[in-house]
N, C-alpha and C. Protein backbone atom coordinates (compact mmCIF):
# COMPACT_ATOMS: atom_id res chain seq x y z
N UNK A 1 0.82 -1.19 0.00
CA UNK A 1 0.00 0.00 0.00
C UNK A 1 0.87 1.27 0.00
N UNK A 2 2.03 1.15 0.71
CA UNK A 2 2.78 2.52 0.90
C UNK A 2 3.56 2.84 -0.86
N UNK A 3 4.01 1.43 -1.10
CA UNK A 3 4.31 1.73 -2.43
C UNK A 3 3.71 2.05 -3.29
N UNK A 4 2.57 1.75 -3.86
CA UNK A 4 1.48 2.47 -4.35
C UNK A 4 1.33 3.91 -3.75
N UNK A 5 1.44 4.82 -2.54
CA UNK A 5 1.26 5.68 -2.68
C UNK A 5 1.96 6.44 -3.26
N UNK A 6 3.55 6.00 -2.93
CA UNK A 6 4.70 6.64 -3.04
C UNK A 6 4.97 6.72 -4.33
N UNK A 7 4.82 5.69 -5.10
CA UNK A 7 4.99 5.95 -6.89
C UNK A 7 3.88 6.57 -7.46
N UNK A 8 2.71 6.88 -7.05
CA UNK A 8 1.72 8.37 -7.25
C UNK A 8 2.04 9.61 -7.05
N UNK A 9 2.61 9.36 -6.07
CA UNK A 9 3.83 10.70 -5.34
C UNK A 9 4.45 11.37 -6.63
N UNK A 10 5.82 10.01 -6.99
CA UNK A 10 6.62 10.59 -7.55
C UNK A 10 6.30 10.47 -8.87
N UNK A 11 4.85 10.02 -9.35
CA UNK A 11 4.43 10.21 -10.98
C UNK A 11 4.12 11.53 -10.72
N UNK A 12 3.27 12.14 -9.97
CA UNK A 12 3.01 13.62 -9.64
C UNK A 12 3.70 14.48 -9.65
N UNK A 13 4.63 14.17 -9.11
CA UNK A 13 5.71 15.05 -8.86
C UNK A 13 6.35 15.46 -10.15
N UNK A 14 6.41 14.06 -11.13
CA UNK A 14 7.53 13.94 -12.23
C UNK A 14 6.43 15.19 -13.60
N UNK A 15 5.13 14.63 -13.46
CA UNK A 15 4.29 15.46 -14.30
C UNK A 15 4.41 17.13 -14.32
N UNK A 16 4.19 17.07 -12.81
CA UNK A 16 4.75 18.91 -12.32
C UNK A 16 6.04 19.52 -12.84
N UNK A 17 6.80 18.61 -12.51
CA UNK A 17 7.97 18.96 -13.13
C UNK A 17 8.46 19.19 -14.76
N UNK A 18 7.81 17.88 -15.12
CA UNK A 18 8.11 18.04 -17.14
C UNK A 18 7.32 19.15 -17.14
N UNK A 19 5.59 19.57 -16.78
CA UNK A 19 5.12 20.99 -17.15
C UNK A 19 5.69 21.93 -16.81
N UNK A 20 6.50 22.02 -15.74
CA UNK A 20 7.06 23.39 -15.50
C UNK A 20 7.90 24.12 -16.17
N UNK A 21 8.80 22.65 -16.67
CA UNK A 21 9.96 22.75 -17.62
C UNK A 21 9.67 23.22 -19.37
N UNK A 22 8.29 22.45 -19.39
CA UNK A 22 7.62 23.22 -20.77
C UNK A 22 7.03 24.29 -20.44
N UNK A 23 6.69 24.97 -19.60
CA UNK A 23 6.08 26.39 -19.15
C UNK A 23 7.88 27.28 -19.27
N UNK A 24 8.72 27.23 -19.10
CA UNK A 24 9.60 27.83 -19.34
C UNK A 24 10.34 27.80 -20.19
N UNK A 25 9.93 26.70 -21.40
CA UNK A 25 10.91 26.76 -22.07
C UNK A 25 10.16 27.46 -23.36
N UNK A 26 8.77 27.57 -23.24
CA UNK A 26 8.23 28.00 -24.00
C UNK A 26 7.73 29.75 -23.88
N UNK A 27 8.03 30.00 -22.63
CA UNK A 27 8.58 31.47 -22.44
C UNK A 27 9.94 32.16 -22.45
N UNK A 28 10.65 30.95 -22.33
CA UNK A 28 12.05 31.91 -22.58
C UNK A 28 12.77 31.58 -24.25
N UNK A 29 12.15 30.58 -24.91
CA UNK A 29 12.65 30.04 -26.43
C UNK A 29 12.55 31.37 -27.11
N UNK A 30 11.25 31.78 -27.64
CA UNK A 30 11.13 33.43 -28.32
C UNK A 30 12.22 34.58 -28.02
N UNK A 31 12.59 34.40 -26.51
CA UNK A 31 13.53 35.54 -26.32
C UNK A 31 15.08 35.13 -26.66
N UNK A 32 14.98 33.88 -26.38
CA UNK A 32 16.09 33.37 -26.85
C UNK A 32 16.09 34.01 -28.70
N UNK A 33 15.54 33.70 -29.20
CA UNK A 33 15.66 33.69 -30.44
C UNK A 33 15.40 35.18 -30.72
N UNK A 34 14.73 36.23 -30.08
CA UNK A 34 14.73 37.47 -30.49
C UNK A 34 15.64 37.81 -30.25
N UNK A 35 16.87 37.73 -29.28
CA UNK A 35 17.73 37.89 -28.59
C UNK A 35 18.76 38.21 -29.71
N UNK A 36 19.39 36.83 -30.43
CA UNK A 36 19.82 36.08 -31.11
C UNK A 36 19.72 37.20 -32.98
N UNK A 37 18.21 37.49 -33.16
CA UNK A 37 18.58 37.90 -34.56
C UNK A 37 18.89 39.83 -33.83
N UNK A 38 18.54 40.27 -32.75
CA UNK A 38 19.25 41.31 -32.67
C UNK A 38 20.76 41.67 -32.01
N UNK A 39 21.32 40.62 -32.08
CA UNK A 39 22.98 40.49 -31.94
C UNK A 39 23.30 40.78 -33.66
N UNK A 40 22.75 39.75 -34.43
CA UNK A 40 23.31 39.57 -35.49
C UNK A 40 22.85 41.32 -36.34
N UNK A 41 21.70 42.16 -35.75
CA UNK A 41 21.13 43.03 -36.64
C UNK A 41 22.70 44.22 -35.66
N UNK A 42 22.81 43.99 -34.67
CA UNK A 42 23.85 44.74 -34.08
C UNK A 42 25.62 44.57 -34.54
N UNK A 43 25.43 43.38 -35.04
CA UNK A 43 27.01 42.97 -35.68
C UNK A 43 26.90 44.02 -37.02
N UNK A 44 26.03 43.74 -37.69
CA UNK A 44 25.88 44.26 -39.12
C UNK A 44 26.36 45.80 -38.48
N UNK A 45 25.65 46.60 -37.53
CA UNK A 45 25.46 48.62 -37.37
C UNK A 45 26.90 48.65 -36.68
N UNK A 46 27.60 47.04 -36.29
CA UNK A 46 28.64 47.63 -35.76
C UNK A 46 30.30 46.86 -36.50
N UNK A 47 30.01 47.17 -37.84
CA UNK A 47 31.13 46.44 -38.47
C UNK A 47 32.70 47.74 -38.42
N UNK A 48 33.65 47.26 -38.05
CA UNK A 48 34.66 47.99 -37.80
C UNK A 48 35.49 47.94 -39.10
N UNK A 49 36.02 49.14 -39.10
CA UNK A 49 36.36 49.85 -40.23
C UNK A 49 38.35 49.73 -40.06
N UNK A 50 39.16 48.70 -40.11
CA UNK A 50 40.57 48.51 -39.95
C UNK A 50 41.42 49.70 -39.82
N UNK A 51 40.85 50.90 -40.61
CA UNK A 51 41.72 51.72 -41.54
C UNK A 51 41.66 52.91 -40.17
N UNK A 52 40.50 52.95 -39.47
CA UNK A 52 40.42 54.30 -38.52
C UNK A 52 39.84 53.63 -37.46
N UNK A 53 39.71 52.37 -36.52
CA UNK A 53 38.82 52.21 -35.17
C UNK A 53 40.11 52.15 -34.91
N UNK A 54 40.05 52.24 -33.43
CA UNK A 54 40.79 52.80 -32.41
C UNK A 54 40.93 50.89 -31.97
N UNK A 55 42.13 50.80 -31.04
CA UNK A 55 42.01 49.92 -30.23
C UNK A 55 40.87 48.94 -29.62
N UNK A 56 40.39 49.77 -29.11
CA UNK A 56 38.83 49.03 -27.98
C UNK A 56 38.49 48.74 -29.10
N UNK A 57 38.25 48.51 -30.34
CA UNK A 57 37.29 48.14 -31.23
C UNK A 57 37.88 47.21 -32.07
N UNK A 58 39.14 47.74 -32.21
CA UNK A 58 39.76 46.05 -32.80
C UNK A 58 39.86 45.26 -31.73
N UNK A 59 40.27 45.43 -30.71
CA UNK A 59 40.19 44.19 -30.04
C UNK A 59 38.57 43.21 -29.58
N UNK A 60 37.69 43.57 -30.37
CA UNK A 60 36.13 43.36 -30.17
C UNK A 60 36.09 42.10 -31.64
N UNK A 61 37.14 42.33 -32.03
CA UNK A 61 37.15 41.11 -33.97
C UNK A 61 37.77 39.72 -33.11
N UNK A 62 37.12 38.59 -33.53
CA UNK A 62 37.47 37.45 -33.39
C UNK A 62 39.16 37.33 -33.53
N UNK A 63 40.16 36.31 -32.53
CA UNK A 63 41.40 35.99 -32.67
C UNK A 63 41.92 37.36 -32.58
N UNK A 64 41.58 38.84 -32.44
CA UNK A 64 42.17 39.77 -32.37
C UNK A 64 42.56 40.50 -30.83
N UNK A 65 43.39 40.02 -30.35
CA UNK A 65 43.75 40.14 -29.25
C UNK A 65 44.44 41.88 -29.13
N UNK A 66 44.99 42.45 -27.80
CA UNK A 66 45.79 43.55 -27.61
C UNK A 66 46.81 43.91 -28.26
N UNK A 67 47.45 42.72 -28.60
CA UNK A 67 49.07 42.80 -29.12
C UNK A 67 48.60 42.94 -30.61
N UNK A 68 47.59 42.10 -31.07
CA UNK A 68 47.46 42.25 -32.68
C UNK A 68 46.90 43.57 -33.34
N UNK A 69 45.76 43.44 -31.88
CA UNK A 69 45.35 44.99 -32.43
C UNK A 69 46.35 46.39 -32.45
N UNK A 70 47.22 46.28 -31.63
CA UNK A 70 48.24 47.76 -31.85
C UNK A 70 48.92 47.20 -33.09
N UNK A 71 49.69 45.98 -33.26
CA UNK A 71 50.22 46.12 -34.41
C UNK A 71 48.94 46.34 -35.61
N UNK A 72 47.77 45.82 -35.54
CA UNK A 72 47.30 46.26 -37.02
C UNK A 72 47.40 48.27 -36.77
N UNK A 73 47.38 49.24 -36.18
CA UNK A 73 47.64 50.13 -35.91
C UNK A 73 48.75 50.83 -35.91
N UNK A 74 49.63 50.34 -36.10
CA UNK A 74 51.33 50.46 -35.96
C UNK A 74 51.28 50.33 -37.74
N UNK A 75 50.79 48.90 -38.28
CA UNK A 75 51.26 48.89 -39.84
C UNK A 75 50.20 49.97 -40.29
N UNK A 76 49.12 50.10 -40.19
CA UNK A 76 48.17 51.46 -40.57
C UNK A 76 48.85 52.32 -40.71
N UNK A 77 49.57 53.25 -39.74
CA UNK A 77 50.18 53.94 -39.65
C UNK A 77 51.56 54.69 -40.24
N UNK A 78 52.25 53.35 -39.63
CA UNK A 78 53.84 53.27 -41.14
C UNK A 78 52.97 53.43 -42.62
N UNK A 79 52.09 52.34 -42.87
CA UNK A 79 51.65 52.64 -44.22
C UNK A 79 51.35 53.89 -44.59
N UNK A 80 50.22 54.54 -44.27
CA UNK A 80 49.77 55.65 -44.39
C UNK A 80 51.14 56.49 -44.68
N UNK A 81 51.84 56.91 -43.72
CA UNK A 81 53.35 57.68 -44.04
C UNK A 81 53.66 57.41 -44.93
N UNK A 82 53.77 56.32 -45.58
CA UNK A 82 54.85 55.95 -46.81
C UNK A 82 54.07 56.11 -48.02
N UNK A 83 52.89 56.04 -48.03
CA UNK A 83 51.49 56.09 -49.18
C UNK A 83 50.93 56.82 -49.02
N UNK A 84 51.28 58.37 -48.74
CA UNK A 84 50.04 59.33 -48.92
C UNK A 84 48.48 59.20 -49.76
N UNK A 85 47.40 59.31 -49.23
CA UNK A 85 46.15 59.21 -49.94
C UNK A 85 46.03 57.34 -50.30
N UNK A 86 46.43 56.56 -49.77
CA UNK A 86 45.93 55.02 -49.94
C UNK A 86 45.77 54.68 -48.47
N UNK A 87 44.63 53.83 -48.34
CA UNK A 87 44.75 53.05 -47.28
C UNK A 87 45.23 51.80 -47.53
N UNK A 88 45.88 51.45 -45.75
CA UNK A 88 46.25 50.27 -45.48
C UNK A 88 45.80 49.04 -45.78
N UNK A 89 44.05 49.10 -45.60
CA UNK A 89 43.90 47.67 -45.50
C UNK A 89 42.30 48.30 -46.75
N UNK A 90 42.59 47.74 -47.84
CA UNK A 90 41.51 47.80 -49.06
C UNK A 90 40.12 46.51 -48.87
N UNK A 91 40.78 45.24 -48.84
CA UNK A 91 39.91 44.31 -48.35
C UNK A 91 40.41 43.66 -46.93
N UNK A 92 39.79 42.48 -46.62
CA UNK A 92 39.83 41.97 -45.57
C UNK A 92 41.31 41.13 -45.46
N UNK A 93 41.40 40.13 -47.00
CA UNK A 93 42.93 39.85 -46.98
C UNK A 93 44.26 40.73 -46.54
N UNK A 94 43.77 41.98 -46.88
CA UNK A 94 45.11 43.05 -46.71
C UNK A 94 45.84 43.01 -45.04
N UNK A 95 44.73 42.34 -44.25
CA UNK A 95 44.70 42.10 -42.53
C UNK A 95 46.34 41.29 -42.63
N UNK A 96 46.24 40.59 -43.73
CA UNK A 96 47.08 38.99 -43.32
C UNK A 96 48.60 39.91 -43.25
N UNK A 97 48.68 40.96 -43.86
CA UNK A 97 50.03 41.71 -43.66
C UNK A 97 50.50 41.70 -42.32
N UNK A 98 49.37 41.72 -41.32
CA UNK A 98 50.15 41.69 -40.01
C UNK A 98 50.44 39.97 -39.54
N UNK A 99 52.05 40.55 -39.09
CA UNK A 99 52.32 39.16 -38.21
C UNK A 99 51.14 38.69 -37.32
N UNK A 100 50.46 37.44 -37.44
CA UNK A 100 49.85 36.38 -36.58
C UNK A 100 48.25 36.42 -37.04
N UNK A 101 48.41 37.13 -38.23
CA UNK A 101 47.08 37.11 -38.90
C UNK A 101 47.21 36.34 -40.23
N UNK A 102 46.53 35.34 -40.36
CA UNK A 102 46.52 34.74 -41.12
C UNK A 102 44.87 34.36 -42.21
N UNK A 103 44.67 33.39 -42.79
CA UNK A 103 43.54 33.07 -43.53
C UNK A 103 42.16 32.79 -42.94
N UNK A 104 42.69 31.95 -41.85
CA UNK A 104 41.60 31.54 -40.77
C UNK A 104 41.26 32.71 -39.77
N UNK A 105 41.83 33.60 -39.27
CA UNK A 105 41.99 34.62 -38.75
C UNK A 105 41.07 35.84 -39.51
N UNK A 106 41.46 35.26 -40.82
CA UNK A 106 40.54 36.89 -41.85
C UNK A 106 39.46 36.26 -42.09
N UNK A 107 39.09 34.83 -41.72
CA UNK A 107 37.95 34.21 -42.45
C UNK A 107 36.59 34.41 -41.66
N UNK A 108 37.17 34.40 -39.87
CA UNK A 108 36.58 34.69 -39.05
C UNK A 108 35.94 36.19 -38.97
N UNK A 109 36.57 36.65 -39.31
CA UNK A 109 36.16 38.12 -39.00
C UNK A 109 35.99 39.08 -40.19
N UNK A 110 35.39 38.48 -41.23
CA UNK A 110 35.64 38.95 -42.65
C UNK A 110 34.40 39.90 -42.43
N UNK A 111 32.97 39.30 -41.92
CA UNK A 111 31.56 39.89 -41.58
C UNK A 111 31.72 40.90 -41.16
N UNK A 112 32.51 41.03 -40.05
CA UNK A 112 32.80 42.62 -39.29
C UNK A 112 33.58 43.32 -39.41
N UNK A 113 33.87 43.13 -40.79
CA UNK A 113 34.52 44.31 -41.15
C UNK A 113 34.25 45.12 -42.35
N UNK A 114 34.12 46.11 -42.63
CA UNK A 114 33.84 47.66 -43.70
C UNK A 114 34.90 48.37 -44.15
N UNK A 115 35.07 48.58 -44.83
CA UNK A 115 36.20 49.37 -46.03
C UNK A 115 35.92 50.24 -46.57
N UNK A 116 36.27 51.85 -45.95
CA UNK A 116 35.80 52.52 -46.51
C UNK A 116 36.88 53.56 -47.05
């Protein structure tokens, strides 16, 4: 008799539980996913421009760490001096000029970036 109650118990219990778990997953899924296409609508308004963002903003590009970002800033720079009226970096390949940037490196971060 006790076992019979006790596995009513814990069918009860188990029912409460799977609904609760579909009561939340079906309120937080939508936000999940609204969430989700306004990152991607925010990547697009915030694509960085190689040739003029500052630091804090290269270091915001995939694999682009502190050290890479001053050097892409450092070769900007020398360039510019030596090439009056051209920029440094025309497409996204032009990145690979800096030491530790490579194909996979530009492949990642090709989306967020603008050339202007």
């Amino acid at each position: 008799m006790m076992d019979c109650r006790q596995n009513r118990i814990q069918s009860f219990a188990f029912v409460i539980s799977a609904f609760a778990a579909l009561c939340f997953a079906f309120y937080f899924a939508p936000n999940l996913v609204h969430s989700a296409s306004h990152a991607d609508a925010a990547r697009v308004d915030k694509q960085i421009n190689p040739n003029t963002a500052e630091i804090e903003s290269l270091v915001r590009l995939p694999d682009i760490g502190f050290a890479r970002a001053e050097a892409i800033i450092e070769y900007r720079n020398s360039f510019t001096q030596n090439n009056i009226g051209r920029r440094a970096f025309e497409t996204p390949d032009d990145l690979q000029n800096i030491h530790g940037i490579g194909p996979k490196t530009v492949q990642n971060m090709r989306e967020l970036l603008r050339f202007e």
